[in-house]
N, C-alpha and C. Protein backbone atom coordinates (compact mmCIF):
# COMPACT_ATOMS: atom_id res chain seq x y z
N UNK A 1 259.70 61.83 131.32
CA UNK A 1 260.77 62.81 131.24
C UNK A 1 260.22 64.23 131.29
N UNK A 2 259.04 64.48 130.68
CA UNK A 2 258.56 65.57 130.83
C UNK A 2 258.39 65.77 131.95
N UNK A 3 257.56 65.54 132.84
CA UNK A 3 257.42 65.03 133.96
C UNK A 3 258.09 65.75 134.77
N UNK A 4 259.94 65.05 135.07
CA UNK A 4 260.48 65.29 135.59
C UNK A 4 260.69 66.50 135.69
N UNK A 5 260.58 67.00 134.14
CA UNK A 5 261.24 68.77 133.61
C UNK A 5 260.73 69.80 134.32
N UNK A 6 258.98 69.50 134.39
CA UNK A 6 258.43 70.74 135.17
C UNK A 6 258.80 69.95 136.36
N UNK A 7 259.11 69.14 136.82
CA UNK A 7 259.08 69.29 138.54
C UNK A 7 260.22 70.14 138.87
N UNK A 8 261.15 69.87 137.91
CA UNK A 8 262.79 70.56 138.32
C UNK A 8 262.64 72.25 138.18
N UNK A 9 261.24 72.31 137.14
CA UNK A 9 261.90 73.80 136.61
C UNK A 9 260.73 74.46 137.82
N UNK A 10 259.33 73.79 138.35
CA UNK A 10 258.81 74.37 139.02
C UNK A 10 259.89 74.05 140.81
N UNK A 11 260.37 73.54 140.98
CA UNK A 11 261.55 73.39 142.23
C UNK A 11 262.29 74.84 142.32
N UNK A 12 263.24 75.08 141.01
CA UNK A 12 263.86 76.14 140.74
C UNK A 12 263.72 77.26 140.78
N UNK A 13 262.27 77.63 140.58
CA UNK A 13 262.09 78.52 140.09
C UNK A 13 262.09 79.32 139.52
N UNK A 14 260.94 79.24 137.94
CA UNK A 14 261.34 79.56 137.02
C UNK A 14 261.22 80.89 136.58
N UNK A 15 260.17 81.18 138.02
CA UNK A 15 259.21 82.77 137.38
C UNK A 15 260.27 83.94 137.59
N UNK A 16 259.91 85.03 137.62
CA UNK A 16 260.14 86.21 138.12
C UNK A 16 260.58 86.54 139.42
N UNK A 17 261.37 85.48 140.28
CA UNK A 17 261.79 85.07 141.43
C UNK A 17 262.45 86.68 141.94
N UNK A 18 262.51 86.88 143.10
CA UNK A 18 263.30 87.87 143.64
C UNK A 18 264.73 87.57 144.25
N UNK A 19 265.13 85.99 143.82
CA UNK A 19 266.06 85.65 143.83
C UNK A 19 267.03 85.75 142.35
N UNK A 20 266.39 86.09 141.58
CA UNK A 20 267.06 85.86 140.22
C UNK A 20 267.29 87.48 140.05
N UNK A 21 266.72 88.30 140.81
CA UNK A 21 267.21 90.12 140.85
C UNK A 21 268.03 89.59 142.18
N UNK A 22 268.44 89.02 142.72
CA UNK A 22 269.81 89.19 143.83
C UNK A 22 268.97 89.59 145.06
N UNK A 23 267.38 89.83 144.93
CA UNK A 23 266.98 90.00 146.28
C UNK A 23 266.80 89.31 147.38
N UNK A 24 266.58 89.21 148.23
CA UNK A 24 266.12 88.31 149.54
C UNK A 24 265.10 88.64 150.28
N UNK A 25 264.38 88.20 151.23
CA UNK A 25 263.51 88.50 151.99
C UNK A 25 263.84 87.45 153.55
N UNK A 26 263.89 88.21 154.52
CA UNK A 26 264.53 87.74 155.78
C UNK A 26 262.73 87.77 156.42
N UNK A 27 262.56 86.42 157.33
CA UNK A 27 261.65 86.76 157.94
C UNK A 27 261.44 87.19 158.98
N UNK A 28 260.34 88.02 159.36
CA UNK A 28 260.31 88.78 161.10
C UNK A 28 259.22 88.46 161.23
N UNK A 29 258.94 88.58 163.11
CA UNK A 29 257.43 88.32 164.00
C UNK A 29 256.61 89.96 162.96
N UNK A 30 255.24 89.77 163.29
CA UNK A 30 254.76 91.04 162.87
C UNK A 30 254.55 91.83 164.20
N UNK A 31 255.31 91.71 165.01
CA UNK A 31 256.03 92.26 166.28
C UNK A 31 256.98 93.28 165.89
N UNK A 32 257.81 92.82 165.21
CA UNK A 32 258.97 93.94 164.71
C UNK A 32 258.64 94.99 163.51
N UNK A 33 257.32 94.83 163.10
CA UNK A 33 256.94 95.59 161.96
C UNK A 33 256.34 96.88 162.79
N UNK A 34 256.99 97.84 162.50
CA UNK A 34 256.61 99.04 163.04
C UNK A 34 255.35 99.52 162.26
N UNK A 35 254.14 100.24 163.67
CA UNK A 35 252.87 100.18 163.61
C UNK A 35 252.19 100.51 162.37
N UNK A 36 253.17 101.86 161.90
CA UNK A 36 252.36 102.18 161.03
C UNK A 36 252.31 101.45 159.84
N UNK A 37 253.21 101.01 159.55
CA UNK A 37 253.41 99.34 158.31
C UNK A 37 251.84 98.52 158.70
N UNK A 38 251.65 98.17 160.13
CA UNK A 38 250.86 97.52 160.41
C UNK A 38 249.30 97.75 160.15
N UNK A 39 249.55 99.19 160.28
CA UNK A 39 248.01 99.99 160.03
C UNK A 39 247.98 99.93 158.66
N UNK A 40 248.83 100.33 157.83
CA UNK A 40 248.52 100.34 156.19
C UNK A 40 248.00 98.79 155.52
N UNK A 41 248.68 97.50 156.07
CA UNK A 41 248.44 96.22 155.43
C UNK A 41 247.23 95.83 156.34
N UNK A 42 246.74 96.60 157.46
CA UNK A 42 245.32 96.17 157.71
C UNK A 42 244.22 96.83 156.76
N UNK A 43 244.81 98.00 156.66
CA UNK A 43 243.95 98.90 155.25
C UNK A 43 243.64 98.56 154.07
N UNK A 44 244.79 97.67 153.91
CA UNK A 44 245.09 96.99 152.62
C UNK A 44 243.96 95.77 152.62
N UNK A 45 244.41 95.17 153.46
CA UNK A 45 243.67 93.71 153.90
C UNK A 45 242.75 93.52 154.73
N UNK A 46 241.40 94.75 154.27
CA UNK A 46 240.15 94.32 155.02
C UNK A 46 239.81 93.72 155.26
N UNK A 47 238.98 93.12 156.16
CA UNK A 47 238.05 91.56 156.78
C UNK A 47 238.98 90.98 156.63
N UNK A 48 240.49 91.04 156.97
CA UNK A 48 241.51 89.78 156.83
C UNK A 48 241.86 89.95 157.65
N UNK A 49 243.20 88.32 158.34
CA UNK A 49 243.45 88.76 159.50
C UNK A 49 245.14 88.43 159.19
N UNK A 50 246.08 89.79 159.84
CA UNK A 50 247.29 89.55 158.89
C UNK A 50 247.76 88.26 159.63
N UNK A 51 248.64 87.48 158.98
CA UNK A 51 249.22 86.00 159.76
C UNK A 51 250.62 86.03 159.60
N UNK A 52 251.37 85.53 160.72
CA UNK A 52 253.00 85.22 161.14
C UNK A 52 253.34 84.64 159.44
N UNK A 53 254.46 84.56 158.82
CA UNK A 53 255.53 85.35 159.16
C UNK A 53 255.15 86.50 158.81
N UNK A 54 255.96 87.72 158.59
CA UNK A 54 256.15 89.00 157.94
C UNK A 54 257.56 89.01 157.09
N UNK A 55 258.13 90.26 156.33
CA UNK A 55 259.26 90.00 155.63
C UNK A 55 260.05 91.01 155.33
N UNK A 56 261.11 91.07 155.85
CA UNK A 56 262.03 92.30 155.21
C UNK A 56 262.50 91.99 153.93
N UNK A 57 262.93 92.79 152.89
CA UNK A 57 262.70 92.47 151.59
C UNK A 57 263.54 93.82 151.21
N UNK A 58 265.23 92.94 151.17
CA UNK A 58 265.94 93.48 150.64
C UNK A 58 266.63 93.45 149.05
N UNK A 59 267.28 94.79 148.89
CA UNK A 59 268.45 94.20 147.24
C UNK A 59 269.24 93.90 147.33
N UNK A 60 269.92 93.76 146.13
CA UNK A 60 270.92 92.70 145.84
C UNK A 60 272.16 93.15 146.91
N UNK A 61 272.01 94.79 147.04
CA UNK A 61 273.53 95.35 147.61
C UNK A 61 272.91 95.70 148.94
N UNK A 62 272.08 94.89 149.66
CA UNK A 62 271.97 95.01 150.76
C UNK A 62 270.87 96.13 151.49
N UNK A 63 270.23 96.86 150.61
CA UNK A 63 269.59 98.29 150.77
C UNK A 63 268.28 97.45 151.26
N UNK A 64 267.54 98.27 152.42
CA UNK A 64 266.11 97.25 152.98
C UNK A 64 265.14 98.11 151.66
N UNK A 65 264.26 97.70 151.08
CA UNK A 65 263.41 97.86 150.02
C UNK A 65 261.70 97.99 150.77
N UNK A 66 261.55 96.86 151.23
CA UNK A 66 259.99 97.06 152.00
C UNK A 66 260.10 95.96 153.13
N UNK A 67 258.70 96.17 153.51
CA UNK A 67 258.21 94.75 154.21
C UNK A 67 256.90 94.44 153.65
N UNK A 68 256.79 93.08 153.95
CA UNK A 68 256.07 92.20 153.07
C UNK A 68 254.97 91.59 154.20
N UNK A 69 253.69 92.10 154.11
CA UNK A 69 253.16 91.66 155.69
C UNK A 69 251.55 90.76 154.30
N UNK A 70 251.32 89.50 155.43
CA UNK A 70 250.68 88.43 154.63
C UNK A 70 249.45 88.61 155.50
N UNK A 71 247.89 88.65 154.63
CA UNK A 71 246.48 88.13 155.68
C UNK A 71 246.56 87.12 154.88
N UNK A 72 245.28 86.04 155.89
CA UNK A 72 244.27 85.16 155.35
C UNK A 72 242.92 85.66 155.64
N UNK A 73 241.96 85.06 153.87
CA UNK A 73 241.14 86.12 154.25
C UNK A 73 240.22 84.86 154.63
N UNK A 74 239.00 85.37 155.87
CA UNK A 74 238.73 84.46 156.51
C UNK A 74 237.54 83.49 156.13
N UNK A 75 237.32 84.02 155.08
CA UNK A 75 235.92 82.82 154.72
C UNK A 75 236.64 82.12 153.27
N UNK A 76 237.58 82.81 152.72
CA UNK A 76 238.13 81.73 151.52
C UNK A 76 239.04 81.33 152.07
N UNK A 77 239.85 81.54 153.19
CA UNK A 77 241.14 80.63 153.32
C UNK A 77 242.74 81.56 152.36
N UNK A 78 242.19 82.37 151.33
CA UNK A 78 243.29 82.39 150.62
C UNK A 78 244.11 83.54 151.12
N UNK A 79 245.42 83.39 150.93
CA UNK A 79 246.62 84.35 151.47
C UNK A 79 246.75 85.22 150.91
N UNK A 80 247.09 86.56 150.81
CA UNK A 80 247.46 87.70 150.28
C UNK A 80 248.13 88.49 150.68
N UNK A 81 249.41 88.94 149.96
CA UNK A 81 250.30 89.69 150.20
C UNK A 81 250.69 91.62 149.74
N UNK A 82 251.34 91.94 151.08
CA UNK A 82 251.12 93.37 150.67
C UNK A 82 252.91 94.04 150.61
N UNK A 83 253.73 94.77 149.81
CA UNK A 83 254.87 95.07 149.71
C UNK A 83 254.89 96.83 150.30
N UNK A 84 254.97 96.68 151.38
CA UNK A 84 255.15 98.25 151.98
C UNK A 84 256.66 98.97 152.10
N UNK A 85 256.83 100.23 151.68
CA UNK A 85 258.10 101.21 151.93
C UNK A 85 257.89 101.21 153.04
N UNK A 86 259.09 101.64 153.76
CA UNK A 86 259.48 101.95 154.56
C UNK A 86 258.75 103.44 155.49
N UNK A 87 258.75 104.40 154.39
CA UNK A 87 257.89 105.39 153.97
C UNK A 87 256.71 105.61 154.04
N UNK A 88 255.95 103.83 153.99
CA UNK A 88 254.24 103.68 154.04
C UNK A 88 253.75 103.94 152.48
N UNK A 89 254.68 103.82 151.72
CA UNK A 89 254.47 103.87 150.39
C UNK A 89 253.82 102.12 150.06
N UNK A 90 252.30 102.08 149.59
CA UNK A 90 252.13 100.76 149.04
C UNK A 90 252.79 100.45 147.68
N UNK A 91 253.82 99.15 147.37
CA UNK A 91 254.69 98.91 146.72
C UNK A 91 253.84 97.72 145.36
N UNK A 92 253.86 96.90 146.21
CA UNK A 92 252.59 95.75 145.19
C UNK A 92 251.82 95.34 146.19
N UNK A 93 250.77 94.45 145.57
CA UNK A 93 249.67 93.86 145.96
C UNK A 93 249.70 92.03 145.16
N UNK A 94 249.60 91.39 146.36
CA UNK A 94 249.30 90.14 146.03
C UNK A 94 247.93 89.58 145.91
């Protein structure tokens, strides 16, 4: 029974979801991410190489917030995420 509990509550999601603030994130090619977005999350993500998808990353009332552009870095394998304004303002770091 326990068991079951975390499977349901890790399914749900229990964390700090950006669904539980009413946000969303729509995905785009990193084609549609205008350059200079592109230049900052390569800045961000040295020796990485950024990888498909990318993310618009809106609020609850519809307002676009950032984009969300992902590397892998190439000798660990592991993913990392970068939350850019619109502005070129860096937002968070994954």
């Amino acid at each position: 029974m326990k068991r079951l509990m975390a499977i349901l509550l890790l399914a749900s999601g229990c964390g700090g979801d950006e669904r539980e603030l009413g946000q969303r994130r729509v995905p785009i090619k990193l084609s549609e991410v205008p350059e200079n977005i592109i230049k900052i999350a390569e800045a961000e993500h040295k020796n990485q190489k950024l990888i498909e998808p990318a993310f618009k990353k809106f609020a609850k009332d519809g307002t676009f917030i950032s984009y969300e552009v992902k590397a892998r870095d190439q000798k660990s394998g592991k993913v990392n995420e970068v939350g850019i304004s619109p502005d070129g303002k860096v937002l968070e770091r994954d």
